[in-house]
C-alpha atoms as a PDB file:
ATOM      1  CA  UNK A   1     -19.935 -50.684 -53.332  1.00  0.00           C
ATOM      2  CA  UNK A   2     -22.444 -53.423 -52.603  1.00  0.00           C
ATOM      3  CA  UNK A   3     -19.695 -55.556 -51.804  1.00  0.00           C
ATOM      4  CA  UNK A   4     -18.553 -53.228 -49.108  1.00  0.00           C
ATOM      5  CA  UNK A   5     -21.540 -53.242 -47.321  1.00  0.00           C
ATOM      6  CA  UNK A   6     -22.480 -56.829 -47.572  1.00  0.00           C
ATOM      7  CA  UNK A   7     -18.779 -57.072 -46.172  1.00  0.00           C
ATOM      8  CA  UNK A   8     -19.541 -54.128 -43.237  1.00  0.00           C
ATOM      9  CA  UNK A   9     -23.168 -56.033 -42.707  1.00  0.00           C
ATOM     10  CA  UNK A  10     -21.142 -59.476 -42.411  1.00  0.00           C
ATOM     11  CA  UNK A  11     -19.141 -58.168 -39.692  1.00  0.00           C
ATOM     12  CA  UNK A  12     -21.395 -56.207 -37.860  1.00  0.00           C
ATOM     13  CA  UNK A  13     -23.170 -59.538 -37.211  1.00  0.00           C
ATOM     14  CA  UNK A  14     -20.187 -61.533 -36.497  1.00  0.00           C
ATOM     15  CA  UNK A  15     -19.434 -59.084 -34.006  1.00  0.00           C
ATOM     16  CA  UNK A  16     -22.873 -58.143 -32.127  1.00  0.00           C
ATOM     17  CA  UNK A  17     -23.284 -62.213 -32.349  1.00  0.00           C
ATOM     18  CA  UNK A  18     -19.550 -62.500 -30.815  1.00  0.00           C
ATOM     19  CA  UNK A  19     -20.341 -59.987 -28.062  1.00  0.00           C
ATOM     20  CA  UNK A  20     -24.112 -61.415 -27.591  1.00  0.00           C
ATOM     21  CA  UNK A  21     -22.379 -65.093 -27.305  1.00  0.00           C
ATOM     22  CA  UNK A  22     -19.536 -63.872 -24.942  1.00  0.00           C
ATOM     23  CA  UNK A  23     -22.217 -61.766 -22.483  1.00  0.00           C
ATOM     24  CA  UNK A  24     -24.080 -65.155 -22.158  1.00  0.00           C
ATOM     25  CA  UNK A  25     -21.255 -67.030 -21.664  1.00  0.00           C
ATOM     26  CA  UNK A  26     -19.988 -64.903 -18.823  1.00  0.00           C
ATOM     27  CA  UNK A  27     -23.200 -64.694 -17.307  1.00  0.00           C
ATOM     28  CA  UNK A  28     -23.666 -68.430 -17.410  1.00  0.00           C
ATOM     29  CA  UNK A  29     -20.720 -69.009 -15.951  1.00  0.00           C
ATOM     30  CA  UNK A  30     -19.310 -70.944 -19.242  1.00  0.00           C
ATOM     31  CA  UNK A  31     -16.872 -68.284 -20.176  1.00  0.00           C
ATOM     32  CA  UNK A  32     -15.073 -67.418 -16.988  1.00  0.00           C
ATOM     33  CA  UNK A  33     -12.729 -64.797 -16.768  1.00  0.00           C
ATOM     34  CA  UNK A  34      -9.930 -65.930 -13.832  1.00  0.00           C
ATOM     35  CA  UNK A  35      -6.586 -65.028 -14.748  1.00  0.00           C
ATOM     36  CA  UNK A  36      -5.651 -63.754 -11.594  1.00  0.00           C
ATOM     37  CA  UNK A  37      -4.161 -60.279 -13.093  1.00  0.00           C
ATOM     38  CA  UNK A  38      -5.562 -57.212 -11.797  1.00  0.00           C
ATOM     39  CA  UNK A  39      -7.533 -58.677  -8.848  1.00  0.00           C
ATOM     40  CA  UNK A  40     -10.177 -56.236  -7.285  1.00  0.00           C
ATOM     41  CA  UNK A  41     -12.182 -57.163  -4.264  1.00  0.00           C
ATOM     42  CA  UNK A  42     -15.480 -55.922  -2.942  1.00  0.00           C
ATOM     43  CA  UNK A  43     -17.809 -56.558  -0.204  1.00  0.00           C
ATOM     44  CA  UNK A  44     -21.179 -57.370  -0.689  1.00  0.00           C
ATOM     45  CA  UNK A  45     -23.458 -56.917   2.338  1.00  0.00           C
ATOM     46  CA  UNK A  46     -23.472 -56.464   5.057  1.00  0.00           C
ATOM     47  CA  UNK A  47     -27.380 -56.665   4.909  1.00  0.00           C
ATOM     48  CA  UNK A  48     -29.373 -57.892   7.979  1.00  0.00           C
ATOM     49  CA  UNK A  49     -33.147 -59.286   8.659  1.00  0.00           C
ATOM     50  CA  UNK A  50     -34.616 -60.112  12.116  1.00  0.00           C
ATOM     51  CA  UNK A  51     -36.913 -63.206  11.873  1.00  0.00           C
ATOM     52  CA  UNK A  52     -39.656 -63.929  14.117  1.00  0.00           C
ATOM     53  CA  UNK A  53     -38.730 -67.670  14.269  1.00  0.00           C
ATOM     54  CA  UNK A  54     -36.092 -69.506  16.348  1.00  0.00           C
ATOM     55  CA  UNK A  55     -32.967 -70.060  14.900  1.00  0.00           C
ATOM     56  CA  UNK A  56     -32.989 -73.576  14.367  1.00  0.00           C
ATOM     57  CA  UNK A  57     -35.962 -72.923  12.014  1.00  0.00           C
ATOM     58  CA  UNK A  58     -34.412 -70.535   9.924  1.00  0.00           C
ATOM     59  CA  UNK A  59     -31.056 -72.768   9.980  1.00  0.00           C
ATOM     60  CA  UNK A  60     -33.583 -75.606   8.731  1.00  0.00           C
ATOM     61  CA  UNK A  61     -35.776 -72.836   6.048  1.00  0.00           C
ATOM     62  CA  UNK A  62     -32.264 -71.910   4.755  1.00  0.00           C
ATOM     63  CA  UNK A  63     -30.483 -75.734   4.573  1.00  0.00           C
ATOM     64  CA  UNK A  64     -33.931 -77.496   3.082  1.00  0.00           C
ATOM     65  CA  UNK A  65     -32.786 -76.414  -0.686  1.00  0.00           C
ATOM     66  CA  UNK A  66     -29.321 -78.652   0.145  1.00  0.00           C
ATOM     67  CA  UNK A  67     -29.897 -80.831   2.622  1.00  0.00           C
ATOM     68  CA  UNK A  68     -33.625 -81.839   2.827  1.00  0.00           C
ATOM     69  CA  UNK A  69     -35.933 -82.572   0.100  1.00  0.00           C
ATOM     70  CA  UNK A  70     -36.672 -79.478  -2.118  1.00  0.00           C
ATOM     71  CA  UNK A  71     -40.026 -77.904  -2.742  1.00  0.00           C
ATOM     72  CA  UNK A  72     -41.111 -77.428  -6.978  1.00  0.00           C
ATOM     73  CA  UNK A  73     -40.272 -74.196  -6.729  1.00  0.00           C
ATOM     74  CA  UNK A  74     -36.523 -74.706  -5.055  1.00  0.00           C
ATOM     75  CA  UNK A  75     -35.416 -77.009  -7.561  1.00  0.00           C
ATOM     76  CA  UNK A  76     -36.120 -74.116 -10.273  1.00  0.00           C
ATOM     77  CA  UNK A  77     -33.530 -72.261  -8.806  1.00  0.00           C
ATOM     78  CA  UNK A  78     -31.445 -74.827  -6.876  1.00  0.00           C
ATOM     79  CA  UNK A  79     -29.450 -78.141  -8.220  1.00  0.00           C
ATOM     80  CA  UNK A  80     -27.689 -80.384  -5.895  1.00  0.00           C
ATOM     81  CA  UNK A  81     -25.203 -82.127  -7.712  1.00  0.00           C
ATOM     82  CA  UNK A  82     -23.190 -83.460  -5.005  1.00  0.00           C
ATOM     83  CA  UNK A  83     -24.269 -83.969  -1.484  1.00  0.00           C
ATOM     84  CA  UNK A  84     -22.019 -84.568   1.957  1.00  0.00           C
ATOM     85  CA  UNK A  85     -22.532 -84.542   5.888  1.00  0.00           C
ATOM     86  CA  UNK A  86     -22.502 -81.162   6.149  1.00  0.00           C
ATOM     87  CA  UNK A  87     -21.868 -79.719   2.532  1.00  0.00           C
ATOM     88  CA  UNK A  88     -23.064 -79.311  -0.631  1.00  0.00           C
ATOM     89  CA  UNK A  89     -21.791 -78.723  -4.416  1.00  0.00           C
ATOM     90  CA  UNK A  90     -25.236 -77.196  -6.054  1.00  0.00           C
ATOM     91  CA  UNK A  91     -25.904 -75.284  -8.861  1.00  0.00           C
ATOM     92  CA  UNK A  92     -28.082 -71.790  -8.559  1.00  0.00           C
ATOM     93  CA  UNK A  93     -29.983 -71.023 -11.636  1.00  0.00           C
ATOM     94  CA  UNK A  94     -31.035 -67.102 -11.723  1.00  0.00           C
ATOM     95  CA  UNK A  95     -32.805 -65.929 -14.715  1.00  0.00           C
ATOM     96  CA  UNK A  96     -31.889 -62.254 -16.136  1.00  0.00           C
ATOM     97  CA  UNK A  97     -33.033 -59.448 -18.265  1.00  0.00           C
ATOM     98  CA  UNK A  98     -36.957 -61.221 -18.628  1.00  0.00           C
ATOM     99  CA  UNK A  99     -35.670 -64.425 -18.936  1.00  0.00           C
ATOM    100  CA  UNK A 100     -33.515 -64.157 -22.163  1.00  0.00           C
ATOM    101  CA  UNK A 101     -30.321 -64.932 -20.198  1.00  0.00           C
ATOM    102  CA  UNK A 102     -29.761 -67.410 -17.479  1.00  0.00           C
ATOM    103  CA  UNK A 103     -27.103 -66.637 -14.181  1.00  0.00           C
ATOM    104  CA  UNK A 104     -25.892 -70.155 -13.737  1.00  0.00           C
ATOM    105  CA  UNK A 105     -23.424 -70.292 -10.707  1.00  0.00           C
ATOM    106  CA  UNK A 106     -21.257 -73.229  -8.942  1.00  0.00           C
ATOM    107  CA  UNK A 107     -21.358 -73.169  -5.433  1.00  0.00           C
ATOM    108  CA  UNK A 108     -19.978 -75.249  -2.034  1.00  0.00           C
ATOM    109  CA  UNK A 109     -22.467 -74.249   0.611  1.00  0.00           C
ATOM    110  CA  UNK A 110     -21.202 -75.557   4.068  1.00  0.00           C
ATOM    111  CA  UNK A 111     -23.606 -76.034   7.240  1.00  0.00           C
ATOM    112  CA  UNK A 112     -22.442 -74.692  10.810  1.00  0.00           C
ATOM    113  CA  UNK A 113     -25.639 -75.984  12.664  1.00  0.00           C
ATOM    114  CA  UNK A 114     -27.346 -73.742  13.624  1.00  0.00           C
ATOM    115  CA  UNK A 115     -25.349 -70.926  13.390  1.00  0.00           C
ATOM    116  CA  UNK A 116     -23.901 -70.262  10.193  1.00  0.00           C
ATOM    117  CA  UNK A 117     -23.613 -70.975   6.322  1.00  0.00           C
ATOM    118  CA  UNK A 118     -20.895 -70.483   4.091  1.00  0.00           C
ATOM    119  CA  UNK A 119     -20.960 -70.092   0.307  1.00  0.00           C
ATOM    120  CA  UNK A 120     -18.176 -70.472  -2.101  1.00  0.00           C
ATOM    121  CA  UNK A 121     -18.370 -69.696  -5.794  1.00  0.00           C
ATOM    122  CA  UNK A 122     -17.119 -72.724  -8.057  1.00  0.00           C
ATOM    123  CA  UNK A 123     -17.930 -71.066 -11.475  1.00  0.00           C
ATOM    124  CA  UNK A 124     -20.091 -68.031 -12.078  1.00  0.00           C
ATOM    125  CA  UNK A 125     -20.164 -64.496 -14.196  1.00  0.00           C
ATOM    126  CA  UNK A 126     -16.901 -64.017 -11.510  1.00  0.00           C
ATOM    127  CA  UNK A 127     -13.924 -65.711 -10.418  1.00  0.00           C
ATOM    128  CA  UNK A 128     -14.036 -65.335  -6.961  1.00  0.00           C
ATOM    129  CA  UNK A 129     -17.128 -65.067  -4.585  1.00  0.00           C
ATOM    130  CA  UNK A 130     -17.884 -66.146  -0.590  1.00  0.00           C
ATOM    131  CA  UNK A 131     -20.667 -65.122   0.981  1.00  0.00           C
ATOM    132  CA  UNK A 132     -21.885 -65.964   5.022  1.00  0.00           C
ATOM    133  CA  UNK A 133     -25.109 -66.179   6.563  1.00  0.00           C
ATOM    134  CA  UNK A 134     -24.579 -65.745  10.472  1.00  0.00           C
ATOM    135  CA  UNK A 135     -27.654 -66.737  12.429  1.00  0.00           C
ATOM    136  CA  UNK A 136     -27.340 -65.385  16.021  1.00  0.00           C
ATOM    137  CA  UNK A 137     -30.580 -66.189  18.355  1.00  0.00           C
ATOM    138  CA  UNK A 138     -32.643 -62.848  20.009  1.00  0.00           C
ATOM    139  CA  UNK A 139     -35.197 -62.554  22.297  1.00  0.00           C
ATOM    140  CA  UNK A 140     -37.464 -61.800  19.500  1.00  0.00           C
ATOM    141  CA  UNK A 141     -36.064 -64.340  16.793  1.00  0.00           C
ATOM    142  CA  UNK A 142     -33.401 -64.839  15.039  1.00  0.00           C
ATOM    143  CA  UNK A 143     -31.020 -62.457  13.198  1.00  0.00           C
ATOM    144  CA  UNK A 144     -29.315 -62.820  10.253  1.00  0.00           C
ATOM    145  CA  UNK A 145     -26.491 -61.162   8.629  1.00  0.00           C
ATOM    146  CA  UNK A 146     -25.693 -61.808   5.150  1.00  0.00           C
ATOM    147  CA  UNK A 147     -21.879 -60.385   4.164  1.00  0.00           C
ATOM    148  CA  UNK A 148     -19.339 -61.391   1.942  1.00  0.00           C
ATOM    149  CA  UNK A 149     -17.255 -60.630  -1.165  1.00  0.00           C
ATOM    150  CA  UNK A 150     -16.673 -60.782  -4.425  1.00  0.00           C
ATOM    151  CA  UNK A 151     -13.705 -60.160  -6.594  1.00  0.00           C
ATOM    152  CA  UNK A 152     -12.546 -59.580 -10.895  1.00  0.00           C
ATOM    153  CA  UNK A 153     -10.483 -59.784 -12.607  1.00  0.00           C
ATOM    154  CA  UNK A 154      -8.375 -57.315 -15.303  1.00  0.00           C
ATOM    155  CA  UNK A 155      -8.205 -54.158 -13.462  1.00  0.00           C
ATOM    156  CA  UNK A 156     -10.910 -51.405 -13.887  1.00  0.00           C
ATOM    157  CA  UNK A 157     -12.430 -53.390 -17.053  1.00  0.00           C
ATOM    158  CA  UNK A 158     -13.072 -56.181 -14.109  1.00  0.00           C
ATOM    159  CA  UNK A 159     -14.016 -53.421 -11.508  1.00  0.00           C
ATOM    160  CA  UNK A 160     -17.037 -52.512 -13.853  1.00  0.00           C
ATOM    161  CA  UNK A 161     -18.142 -56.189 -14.655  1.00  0.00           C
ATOM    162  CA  UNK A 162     -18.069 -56.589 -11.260  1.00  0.00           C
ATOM    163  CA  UNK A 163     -19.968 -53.480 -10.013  1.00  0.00           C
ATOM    164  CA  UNK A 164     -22.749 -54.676 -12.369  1.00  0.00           C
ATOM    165  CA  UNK A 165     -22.999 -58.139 -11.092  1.00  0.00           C
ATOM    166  CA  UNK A 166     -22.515 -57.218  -7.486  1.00  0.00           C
ATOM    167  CA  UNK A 167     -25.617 -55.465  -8.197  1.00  0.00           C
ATOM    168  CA  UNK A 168     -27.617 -57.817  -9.259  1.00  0.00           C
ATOM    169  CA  UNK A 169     -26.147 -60.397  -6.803  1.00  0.00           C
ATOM    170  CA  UNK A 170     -27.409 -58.560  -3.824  1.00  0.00           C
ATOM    171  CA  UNK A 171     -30.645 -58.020  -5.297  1.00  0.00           C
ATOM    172  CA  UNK A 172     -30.981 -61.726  -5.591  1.00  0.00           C
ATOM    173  CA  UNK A 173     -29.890 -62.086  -1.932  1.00  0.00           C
ATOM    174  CA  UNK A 174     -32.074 -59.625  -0.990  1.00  0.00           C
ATOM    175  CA  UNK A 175     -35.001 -61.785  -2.596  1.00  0.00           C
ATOM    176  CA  UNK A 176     -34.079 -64.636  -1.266  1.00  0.00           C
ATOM    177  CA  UNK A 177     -33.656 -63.548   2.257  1.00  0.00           C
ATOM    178  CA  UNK A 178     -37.374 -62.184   2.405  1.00  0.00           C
ATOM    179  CA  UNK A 179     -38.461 -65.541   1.077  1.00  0.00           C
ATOM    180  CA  UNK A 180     -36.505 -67.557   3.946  1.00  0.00           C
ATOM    181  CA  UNK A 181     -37.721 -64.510   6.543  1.00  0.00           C
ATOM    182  CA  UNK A 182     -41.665 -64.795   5.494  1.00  0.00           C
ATOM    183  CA  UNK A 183     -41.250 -68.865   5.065  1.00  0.00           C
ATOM    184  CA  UNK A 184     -39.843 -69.251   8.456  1.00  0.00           C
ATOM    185  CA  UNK A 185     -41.784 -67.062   9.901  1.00  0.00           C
ATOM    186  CA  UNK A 186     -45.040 -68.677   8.524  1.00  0.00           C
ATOM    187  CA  UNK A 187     -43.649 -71.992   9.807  1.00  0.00           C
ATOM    188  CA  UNK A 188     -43.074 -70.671  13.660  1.00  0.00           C
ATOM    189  CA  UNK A 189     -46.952 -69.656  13.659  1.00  0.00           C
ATOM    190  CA  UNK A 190     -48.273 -67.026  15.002  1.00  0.00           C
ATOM    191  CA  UNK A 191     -45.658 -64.833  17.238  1.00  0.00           C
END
């Protein structure tokens, strides 16, 4: 009897450390799933912020992380690990439930001065991701539209993996699109 549940307790572990160990490996981006069976595509957006600040600035607020040199706080979330004229292989670092897991994603991020940006997931919790940011110039600023989409893998097992990390995705966009808005906004002064 003992035996039996030393045997039961064994397994238990081996499997919540299994499932613990593939979670964070899909998350991170280590373990990704991209077998191209049962493909399902969403959008994500469309989501869209007027900035009080020309559009050149918010081109320049949103291509600093890439392109220009990095503030402290960028580099926490943003790696460039290869750098050309007008695009960039970086590495997005987005920490998750308190900061036990870490998002890390793969991207190509191509510049359209000063009109548009275009990312492409590399490696992430998915296997296929693009995303634009259109910048189109108004008499009060600049507006932005954020859209893309994201697809999984495996059917409707894929279709909820996704639905969960499209969640979170946007949220993160979300964030980061107030950031640029109030950054550029502080850096076009007063309106």
């Amino acid at each position: 009897m003992t035996r039996r549940l030393i045997r039961a307790a064994v397994l238990t572990a081996g499997a919540a450390a299994t499932a613990v160990g593939g979670y964070a490996g899909l998350v991170g981006g280590a373990l990704p799933v991209d077998i191209g069976l049962g493909r399902r595509v969403r959008r994500l957006g469309p989501r869209t912020v007027d900035i009080r600040a020309p559009r050149e600035l918010v081109f320049e607020v949103i291509a600093q992380p890439y392109l220009g040199r990095a503030t402290r706080a960028t580099r926490e979330k943003v790696r460039v690990l290869e750098r050309g004229a007008d695009m960039v292989l970086a590495a997005h670092t987005t920490p998750l439930h308190g900061g036990r897991f870490t998002a890390v994603t793969v991207e190509t991020v191509r510049f359209t001065r000063p009109r548009r940006v275009d990312f492409r997931l590399v490696r992430g919790p998915v296997p296929y991701v693009v995303e634009t940011f259109t910048l189109t110039e108004r008499e009060t600023g600049t507006r932005l539209v954020y859209q893309g989409e994201m697809g999984t893998d495996l059917w409707a097992v894929g279709a909820w993996w996704g639905a969960g990390v499209a969640r979170r995705w946007e949220q993160t966009v979300a964030a980061s699109l107030t950031t640029l808005g109030v950054e550029a906004e502080r850096r076009a002064g007063p309106p």
